[in-house]
N, C-alpha and C. Protein backbone atom coordinates (compact mmCIF):
# COMPACT_ATOMS: atom_id res chain seq x y z
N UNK A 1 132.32 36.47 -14.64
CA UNK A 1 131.37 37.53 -14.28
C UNK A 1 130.01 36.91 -13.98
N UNK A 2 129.37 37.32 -12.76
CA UNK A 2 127.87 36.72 -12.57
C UNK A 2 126.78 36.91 -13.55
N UNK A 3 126.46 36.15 -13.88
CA UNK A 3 125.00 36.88 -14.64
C UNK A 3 124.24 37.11 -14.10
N UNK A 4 123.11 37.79 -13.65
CA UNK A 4 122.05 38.39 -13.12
C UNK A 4 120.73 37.52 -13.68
N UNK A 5 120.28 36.98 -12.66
CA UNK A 5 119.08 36.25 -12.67
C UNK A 5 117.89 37.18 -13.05
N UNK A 6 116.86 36.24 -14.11
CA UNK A 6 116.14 37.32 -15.07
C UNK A 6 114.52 37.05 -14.70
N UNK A 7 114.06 37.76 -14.94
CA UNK A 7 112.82 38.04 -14.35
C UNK A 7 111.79 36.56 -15.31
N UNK A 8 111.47 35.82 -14.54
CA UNK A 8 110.24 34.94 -14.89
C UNK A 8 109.65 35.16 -16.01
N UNK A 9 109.40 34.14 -16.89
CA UNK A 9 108.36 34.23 -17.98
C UNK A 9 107.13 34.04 -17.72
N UNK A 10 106.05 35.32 -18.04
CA UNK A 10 104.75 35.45 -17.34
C UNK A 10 104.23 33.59 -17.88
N UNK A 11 104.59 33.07 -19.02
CA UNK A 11 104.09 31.77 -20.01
C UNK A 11 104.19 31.01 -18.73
N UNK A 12 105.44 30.62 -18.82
CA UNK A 12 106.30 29.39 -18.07
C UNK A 12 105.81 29.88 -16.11
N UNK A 13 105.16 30.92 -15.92
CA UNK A 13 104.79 31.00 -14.71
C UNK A 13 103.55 30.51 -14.37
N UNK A 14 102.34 30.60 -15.33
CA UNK A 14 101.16 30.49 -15.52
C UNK A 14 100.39 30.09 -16.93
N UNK A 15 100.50 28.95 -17.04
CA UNK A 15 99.90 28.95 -18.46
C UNK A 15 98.35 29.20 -18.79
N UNK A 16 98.17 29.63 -19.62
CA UNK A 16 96.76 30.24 -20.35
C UNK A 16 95.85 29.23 -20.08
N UNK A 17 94.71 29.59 -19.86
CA UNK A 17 93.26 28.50 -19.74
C UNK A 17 93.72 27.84 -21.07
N UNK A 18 93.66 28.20 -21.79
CA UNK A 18 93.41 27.42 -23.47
C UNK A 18 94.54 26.21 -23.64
N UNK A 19 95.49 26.54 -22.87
CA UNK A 19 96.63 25.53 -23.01
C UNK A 19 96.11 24.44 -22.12
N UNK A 20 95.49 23.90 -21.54
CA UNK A 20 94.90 22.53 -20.58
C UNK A 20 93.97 21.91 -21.66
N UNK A 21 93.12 22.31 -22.14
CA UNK A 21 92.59 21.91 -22.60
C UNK A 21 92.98 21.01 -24.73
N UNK A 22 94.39 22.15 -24.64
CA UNK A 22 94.43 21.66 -26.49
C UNK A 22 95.88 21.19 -25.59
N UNK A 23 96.61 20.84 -24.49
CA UNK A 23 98.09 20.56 -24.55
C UNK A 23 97.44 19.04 -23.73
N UNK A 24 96.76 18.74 -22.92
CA UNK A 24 96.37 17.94 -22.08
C UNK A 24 96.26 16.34 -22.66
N UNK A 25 95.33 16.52 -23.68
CA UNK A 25 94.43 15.25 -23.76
C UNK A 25 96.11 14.35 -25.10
N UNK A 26 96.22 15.10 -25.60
CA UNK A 26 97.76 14.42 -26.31
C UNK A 26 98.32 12.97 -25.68
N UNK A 27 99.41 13.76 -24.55
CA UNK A 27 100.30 12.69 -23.95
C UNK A 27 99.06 11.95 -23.08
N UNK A 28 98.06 11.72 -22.86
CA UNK A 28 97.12 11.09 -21.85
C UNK A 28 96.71 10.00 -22.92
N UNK A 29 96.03 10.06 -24.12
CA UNK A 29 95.60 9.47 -24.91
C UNK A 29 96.88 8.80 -25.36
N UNK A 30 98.26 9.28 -25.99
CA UNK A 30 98.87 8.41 -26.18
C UNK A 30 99.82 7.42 -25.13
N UNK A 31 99.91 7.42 -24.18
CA UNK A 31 99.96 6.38 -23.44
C UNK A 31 99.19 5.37 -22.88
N UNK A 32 97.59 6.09 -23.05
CA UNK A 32 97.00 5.28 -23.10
C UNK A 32 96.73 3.87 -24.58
N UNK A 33 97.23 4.41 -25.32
CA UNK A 33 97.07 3.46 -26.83
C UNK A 33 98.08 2.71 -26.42
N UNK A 34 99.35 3.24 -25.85
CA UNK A 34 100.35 2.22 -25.81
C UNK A 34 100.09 1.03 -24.58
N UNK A 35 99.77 1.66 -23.88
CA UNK A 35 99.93 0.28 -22.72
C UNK A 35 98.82 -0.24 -23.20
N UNK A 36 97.41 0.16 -23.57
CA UNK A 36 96.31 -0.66 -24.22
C UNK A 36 96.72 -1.86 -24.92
N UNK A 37 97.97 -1.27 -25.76
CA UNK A 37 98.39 -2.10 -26.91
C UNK A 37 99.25 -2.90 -26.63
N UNK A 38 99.95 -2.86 -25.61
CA UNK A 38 101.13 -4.02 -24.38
C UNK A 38 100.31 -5.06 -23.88
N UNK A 39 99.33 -4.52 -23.21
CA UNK A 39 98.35 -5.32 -22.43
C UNK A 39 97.66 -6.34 -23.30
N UNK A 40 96.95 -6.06 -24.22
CA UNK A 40 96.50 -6.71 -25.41
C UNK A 40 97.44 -8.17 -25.94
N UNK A 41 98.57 -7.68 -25.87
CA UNK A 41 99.76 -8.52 -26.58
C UNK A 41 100.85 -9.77 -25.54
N UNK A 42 100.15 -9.23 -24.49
CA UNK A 42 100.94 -9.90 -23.49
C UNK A 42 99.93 -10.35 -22.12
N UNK A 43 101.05 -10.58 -20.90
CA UNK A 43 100.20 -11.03 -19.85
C UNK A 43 99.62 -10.20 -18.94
N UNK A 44 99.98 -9.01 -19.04
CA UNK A 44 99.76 -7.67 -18.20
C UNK A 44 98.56 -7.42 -18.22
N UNK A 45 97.29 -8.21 -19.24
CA UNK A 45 95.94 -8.19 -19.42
C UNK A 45 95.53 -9.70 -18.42
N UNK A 46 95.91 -10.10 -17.66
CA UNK A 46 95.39 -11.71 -16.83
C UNK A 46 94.80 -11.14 -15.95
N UNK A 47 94.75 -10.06 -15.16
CA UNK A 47 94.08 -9.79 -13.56
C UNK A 47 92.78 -8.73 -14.25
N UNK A 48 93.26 -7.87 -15.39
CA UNK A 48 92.38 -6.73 -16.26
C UNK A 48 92.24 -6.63 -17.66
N UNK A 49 91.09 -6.32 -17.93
CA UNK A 49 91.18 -6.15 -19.27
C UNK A 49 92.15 -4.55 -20.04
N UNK A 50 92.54 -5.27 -21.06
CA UNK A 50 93.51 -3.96 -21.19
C UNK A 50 93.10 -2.47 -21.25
N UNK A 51 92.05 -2.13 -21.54
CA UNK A 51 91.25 -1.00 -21.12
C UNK A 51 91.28 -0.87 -19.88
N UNK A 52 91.12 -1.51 -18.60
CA UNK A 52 91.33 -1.16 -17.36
C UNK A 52 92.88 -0.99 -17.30
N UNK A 53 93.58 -1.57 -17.44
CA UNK A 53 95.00 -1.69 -17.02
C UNK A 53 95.84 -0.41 -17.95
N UNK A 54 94.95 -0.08 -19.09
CA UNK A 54 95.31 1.65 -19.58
C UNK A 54 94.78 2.09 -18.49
N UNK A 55 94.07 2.31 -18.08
CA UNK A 55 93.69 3.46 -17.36
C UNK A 55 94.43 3.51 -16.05
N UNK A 56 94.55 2.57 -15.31
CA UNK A 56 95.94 2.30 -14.11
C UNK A 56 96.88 3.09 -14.65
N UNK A 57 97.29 2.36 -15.90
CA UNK A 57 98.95 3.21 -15.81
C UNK A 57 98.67 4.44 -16.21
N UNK A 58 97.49 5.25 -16.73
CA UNK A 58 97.14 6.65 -16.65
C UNK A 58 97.19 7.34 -15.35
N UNK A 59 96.51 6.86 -14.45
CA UNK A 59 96.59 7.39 -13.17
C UNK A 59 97.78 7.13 -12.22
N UNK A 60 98.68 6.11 -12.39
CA UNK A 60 100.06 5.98 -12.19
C UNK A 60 100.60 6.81 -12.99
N UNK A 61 101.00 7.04 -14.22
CA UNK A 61 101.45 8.78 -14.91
C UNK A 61 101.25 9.55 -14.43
N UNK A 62 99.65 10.11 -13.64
CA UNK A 62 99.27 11.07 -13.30
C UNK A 62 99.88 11.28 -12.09
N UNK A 63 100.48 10.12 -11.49
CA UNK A 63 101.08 10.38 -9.60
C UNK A 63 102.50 10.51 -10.32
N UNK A 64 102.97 10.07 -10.66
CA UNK A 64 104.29 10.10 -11.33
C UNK A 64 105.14 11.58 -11.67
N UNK A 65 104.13 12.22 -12.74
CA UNK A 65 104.34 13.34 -13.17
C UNK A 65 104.08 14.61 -11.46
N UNK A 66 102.96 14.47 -10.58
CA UNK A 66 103.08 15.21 -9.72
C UNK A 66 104.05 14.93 -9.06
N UNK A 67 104.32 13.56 -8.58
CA UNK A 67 105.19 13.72 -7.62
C UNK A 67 106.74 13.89 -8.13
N UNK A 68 107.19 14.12 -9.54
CA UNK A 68 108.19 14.82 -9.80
C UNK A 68 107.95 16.82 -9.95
N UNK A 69 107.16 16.94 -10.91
CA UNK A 69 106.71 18.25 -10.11
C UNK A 69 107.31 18.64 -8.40
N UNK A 70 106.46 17.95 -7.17
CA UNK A 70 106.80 18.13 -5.98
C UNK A 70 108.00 18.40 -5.78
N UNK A 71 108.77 17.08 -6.51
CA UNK A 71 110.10 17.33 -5.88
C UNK A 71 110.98 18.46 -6.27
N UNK A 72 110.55 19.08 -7.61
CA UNK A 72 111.66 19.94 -8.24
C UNK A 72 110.99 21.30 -7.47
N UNK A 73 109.79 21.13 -7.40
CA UNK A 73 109.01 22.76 -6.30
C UNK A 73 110.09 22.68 -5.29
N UNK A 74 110.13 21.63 -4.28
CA UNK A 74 110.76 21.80 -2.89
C UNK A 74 112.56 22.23 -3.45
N UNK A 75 112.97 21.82 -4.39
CA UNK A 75 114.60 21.59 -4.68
C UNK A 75 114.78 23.35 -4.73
N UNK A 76 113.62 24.03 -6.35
CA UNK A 76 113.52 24.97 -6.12
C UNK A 76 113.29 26.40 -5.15
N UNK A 77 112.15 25.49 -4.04
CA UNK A 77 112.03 26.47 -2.90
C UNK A 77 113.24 26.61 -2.07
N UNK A 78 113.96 25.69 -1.58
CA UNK A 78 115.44 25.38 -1.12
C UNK A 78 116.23 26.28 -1.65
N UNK A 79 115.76 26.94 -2.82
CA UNK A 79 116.99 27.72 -3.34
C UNK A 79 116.65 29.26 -3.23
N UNK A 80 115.15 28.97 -2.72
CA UNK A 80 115.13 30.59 -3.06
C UNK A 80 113.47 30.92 -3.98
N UNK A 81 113.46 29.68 -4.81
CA UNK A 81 112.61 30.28 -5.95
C UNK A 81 111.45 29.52 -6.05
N UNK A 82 110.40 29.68 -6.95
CA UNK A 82 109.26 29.16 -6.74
C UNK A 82 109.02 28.63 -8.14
N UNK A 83 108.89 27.17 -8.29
CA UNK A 83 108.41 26.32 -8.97
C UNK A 83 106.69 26.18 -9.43
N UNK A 84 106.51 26.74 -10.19
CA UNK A 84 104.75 26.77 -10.64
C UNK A 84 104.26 25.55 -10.57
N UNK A 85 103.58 24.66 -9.84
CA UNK A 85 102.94 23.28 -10.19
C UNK A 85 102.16 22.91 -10.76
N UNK A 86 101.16 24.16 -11.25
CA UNK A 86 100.79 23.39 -12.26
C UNK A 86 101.04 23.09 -13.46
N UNK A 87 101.81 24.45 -13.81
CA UNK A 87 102.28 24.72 -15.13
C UNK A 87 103.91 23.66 -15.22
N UNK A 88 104.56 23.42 -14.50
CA UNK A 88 105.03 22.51 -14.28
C UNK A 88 104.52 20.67 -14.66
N UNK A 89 103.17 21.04 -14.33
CA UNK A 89 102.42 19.33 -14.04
C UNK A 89 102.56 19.23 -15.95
N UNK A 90 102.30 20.14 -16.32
CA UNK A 90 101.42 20.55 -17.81
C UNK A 90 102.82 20.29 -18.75
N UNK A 91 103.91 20.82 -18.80
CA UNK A 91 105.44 20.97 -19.18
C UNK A 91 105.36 19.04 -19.01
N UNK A 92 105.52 18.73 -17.72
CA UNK A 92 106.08 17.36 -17.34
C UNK A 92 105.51 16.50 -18.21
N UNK A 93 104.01 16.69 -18.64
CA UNK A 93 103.06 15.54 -19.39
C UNK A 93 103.31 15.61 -20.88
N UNK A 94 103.61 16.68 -21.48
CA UNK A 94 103.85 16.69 -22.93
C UNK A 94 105.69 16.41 -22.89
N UNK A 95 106.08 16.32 -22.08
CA UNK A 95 107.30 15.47 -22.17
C UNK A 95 107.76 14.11 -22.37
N UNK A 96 105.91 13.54 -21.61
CA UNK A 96 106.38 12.22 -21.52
C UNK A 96 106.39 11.56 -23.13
N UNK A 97 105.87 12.40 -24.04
CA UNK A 97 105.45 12.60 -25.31
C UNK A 97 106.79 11.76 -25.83
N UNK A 98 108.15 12.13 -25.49
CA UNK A 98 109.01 11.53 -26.40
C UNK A 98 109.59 10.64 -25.59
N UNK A 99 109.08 10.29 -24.62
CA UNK A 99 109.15 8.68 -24.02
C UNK A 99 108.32 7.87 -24.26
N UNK A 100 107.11 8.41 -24.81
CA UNK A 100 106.24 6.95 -25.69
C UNK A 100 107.23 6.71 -26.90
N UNK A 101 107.87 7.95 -27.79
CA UNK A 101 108.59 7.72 -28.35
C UNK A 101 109.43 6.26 -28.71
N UNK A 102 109.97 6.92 -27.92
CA UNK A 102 111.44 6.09 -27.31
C UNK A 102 111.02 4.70 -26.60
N UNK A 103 109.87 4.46 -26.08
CA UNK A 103 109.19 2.97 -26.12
C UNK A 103 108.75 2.44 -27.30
N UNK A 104 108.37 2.88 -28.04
CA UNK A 104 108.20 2.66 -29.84
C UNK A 104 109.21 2.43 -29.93
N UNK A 105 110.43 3.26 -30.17
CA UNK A 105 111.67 2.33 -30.20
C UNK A 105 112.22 1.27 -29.82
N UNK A 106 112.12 0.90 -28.88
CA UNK A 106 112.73 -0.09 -27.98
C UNK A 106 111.45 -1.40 -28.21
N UNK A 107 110.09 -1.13 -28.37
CA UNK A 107 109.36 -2.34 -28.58
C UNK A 107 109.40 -3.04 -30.27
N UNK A 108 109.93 -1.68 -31.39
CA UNK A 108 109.73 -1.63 -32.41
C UNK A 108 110.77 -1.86 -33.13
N UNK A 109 112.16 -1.95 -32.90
CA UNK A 109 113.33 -1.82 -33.14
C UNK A 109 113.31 -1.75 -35.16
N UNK A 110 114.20 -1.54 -35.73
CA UNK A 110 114.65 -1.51 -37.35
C UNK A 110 115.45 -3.37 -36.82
N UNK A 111 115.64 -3.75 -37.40
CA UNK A 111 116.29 -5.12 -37.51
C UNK A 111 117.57 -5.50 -37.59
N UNK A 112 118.10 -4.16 -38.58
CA UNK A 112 120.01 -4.35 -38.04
C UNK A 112 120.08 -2.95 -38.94
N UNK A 113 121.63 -3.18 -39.48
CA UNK A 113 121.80 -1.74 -39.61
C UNK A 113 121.87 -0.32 -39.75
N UNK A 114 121.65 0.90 -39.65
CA UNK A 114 122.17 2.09 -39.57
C UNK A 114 120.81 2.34 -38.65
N UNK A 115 119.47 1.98 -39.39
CA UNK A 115 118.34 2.16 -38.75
C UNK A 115 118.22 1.75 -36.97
N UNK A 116 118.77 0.75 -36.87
CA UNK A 116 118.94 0.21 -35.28
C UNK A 116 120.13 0.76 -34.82
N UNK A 117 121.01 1.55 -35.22
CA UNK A 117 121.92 2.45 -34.50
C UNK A 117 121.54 3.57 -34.24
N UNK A 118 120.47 4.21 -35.47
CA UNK A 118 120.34 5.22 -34.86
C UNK A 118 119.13 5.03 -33.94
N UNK A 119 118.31 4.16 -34.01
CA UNK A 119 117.48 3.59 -33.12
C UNK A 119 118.03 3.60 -30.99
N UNK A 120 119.50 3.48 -31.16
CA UNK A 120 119.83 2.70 -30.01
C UNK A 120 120.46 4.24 -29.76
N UNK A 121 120.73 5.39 -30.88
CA UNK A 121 121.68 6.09 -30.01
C UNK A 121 120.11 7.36 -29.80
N UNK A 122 118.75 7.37 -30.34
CA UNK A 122 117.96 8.23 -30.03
C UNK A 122 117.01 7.25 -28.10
N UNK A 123 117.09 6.17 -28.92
CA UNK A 123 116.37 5.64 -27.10
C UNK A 123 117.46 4.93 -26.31
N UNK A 124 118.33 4.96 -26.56
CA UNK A 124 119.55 4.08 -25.68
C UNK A 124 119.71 2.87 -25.83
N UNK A 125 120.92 2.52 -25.04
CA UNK A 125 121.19 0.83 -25.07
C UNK A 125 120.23 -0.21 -25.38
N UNK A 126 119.18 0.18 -24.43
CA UNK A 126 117.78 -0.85 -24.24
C UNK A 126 117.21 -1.48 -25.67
N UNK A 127 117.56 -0.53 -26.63
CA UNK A 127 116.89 -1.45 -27.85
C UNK A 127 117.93 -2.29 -28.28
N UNK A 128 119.11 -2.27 -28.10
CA UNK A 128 119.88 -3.50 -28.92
C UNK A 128 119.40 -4.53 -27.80
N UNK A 129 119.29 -4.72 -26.43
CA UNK A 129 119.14 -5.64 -25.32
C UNK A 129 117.39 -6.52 -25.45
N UNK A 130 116.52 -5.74 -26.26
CA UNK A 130 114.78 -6.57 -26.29
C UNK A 130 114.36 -6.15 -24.99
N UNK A 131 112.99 -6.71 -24.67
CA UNK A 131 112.03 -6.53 -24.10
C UNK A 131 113.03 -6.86 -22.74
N UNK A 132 113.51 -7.55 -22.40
CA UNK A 132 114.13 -8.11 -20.95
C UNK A 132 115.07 -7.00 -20.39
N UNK A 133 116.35 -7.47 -21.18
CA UNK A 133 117.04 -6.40 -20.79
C UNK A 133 117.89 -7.21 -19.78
N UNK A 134 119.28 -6.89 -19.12
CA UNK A 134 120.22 -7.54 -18.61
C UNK A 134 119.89 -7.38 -16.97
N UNK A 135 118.70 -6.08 -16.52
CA UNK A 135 118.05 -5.78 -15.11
C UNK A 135 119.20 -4.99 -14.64
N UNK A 136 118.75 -4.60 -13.47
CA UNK A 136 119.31 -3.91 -12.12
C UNK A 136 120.05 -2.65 -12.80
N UNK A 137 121.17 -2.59 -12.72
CA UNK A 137 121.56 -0.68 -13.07
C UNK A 137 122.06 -0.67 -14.67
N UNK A 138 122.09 -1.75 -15.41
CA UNK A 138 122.07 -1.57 -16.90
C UNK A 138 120.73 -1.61 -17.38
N UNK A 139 119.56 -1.35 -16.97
CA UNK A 139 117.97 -1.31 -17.45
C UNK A 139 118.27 -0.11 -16.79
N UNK A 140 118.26 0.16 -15.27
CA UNK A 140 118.08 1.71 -14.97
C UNK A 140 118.75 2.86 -15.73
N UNK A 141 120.09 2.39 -16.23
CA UNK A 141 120.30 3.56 -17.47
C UNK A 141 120.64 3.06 -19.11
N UNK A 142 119.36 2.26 -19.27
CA UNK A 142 119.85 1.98 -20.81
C UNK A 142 119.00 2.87 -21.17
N UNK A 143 117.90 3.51 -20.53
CA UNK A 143 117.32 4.56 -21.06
C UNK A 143 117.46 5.69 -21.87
N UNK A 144 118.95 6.07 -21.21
CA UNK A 144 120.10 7.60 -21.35
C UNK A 144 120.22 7.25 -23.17
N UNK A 145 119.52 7.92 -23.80
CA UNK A 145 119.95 8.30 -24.96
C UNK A 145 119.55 9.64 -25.73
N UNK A 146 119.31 10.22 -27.17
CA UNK A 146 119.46 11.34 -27.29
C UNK A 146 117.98 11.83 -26.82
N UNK A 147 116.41 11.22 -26.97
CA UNK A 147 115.57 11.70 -26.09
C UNK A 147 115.61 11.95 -24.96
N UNK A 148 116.01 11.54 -24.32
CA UNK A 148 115.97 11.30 -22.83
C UNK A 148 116.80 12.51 -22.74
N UNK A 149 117.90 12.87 -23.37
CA UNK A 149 118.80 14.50 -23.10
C UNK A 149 117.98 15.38 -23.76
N UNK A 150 117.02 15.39 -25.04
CA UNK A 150 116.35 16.44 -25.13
C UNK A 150 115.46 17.08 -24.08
N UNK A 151 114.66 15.59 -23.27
CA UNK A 151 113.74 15.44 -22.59
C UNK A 151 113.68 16.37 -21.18
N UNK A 152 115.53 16.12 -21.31
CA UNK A 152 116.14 16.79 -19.62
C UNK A 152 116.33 18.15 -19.93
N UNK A 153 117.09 18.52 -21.30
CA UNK A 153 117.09 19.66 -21.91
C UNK A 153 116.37 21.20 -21.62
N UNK A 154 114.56 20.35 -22.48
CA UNK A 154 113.71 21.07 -22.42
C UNK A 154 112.90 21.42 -21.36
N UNK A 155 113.21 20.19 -20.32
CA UNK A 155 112.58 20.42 -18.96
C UNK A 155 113.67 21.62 -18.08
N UNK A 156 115.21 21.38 -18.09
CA UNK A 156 115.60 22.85 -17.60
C UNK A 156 115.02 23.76 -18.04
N UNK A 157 115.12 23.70 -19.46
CA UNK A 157 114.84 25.24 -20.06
C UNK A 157 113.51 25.72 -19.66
N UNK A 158 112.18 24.53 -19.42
CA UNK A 158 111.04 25.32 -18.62
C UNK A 158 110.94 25.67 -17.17
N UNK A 159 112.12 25.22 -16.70
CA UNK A 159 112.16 25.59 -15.17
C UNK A 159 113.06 26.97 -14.81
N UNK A 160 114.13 27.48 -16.08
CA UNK A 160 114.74 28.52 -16.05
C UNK A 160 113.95 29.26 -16.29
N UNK A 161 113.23 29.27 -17.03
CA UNK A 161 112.01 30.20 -17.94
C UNK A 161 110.93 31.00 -16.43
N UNK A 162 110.57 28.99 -15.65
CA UNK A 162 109.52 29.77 -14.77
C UNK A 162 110.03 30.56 -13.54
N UNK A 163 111.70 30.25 -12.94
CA UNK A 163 111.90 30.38 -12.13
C UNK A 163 113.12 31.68 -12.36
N UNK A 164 113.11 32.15 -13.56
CA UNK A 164 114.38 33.42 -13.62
C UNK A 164 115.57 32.62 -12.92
N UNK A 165 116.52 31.53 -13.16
CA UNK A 165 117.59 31.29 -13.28
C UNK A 165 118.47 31.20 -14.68
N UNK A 166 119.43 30.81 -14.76
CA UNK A 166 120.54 30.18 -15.89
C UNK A 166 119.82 28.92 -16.47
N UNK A 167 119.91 28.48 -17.31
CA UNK A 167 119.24 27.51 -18.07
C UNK A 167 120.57 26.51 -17.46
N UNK A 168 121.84 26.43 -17.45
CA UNK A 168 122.83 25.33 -16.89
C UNK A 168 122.31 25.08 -15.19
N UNK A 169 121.84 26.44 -14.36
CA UNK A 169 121.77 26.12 -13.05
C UNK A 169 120.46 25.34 -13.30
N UNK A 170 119.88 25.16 -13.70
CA UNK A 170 118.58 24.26 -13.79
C UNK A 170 118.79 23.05 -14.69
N UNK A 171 119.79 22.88 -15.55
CA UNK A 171 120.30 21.40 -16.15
C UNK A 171 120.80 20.59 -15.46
N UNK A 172 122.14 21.70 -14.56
CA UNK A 172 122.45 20.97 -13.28
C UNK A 172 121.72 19.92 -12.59
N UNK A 173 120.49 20.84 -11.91
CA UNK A 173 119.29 20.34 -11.40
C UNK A 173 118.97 18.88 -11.58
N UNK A 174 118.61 18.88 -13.21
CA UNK A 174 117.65 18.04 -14.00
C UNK A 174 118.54 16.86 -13.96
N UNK A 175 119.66 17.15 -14.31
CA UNK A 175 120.90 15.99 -14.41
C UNK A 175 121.20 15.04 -12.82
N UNK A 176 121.14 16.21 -12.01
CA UNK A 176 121.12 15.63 -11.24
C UNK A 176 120.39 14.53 -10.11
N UNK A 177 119.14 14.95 -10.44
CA UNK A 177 117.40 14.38 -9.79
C UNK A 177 117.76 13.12 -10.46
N UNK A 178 118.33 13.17 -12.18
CA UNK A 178 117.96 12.21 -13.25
C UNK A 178 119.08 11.06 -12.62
N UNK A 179 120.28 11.30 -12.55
CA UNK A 179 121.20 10.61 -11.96
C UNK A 179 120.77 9.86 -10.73
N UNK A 180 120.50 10.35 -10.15
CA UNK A 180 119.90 9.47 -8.57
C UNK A 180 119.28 8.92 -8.39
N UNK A 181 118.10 9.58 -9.07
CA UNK A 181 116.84 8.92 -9.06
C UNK A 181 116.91 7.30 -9.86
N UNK A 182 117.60 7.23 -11.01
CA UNK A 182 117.87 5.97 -11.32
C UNK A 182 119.37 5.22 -10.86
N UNK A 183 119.89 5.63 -10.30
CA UNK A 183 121.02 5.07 -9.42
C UNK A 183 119.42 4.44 -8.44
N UNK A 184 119.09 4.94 -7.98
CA UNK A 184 118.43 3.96 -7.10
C UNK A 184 117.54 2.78 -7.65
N UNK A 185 116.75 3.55 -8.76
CA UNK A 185 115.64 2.57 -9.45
C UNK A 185 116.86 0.82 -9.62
N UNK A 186 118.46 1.13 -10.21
CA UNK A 186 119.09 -0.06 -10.34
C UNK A 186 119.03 -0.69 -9.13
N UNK A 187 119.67 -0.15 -7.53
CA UNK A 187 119.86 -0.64 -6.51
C UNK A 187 118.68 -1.09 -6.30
N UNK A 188 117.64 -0.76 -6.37
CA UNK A 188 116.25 -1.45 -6.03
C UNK A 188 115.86 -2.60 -6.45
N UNK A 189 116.48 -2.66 -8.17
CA UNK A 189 116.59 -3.55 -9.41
C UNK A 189 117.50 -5.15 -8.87
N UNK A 190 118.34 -4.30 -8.18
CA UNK A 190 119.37 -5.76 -7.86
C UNK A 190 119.23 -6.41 -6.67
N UNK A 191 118.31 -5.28 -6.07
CA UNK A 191 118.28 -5.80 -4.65
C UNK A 191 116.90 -6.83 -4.27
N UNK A 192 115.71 -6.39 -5.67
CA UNK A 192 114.79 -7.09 -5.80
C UNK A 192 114.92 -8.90 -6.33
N UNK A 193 116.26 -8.79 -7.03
CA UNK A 193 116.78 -9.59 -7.92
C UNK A 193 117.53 -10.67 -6.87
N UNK A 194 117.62 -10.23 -5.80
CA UNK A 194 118.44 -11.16 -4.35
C UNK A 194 119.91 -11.01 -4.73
N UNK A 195 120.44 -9.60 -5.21
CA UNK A 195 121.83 -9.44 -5.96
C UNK A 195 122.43 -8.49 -4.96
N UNK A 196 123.74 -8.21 -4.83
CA UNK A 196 124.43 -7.23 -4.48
C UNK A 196 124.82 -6.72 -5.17
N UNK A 197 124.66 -5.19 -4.93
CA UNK A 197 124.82 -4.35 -6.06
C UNK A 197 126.34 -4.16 -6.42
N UNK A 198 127.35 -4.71 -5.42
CA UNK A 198 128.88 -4.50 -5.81
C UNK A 198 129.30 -5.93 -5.96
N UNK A 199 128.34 -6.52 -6.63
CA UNK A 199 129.08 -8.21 -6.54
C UNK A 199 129.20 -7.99 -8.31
């Protein structure tokens, strides 16, 4: 039986003045501590000081997060429905919240047992592998672990919310952008690497 597509959540259509200002500065500040704190520790501070080179990858977040926004507006308009962008932009940034996470994990690991399993099954493969990682399409999805499905989760559920669909027709969605989009990030990975991706 069809279900009947449900009328928009006034929230998830438009969020409140008050929400930019107390939801905003969160995920901005904490990615900024983290790459501060990469940069500091490594070579990613040789061309900038790590205070500059936070603030790069702030404004790289900031293109990042719109231009996924963009794409899920157009996927959505394609269908019919209208994707809020900003309130969208706002959803996307307190998401990235449990991907600093999940980089804490993976830079921070527990040392061996139960703690580094459950370590590897909340941020994925990538923490049993270290900082390197094996490259090309096993880095593009060692990511996939249980954040990364909450992450996709909660992002349908704010796009069903803004757009009056099924919370699955919009997981669909999410699963699917998520799938491709790093199917390519690997091919890019191997192809940067002077590899063939079927060798």
């Amino acid at each position: 039986m069809h279900e009947p597509d449900r009328r928009p959540s006034p929230f998830a259509t438009r969020a409140p003045w008050w929400a930019w200002p107390l939801l905003l500065p969160g995920p901005l500040l904490a990615w900024y501590e983290i790459v501060e704190g990469e940069a500091e520790r490594s070579a990613l501070a040789s061309a900038f000081s790590p205070s500059a080179t936070a603030w790069i990858a702030l404004v790289g977040l900031s293109l990042a997060v719109v231009g996924e926004s963009l794409v899920y507006g157009m996927l959505w308009s394609a269908r019919g429905r209208r994707l809020p962008f900003a309130t969208s932009v706002l959803v996307l940034l307190q998401l990235t919240l449990l991907d600093v996470l999940a980089l804490a994990l993976v830079e921070s690991p527990p040392d061996a047992g139960p703690g580094r399993a459950l370590a590897c099954v909340l941020a994925g493969p990538r923490v049993a592998w270290g900082e390197s990682g094996p490259g090309g399409m096993a880095n593009a999805f060692g990511a996939l672990g249980g954040l990364t499905l909450v992450r996709m989760a909660i992002w349908a559920w704010a796009q069903s919310e803004a757009v009056g669909r099924r919370w699955r027709d919009a997981a669909w969605m999410v699963a699917s952008v998520w799938l491709v989009s790093h199917a390519a990030l690997g091919v890019l990975a191997e192809l940067a690497r002077g590899r063939s991706v079927t060798s």
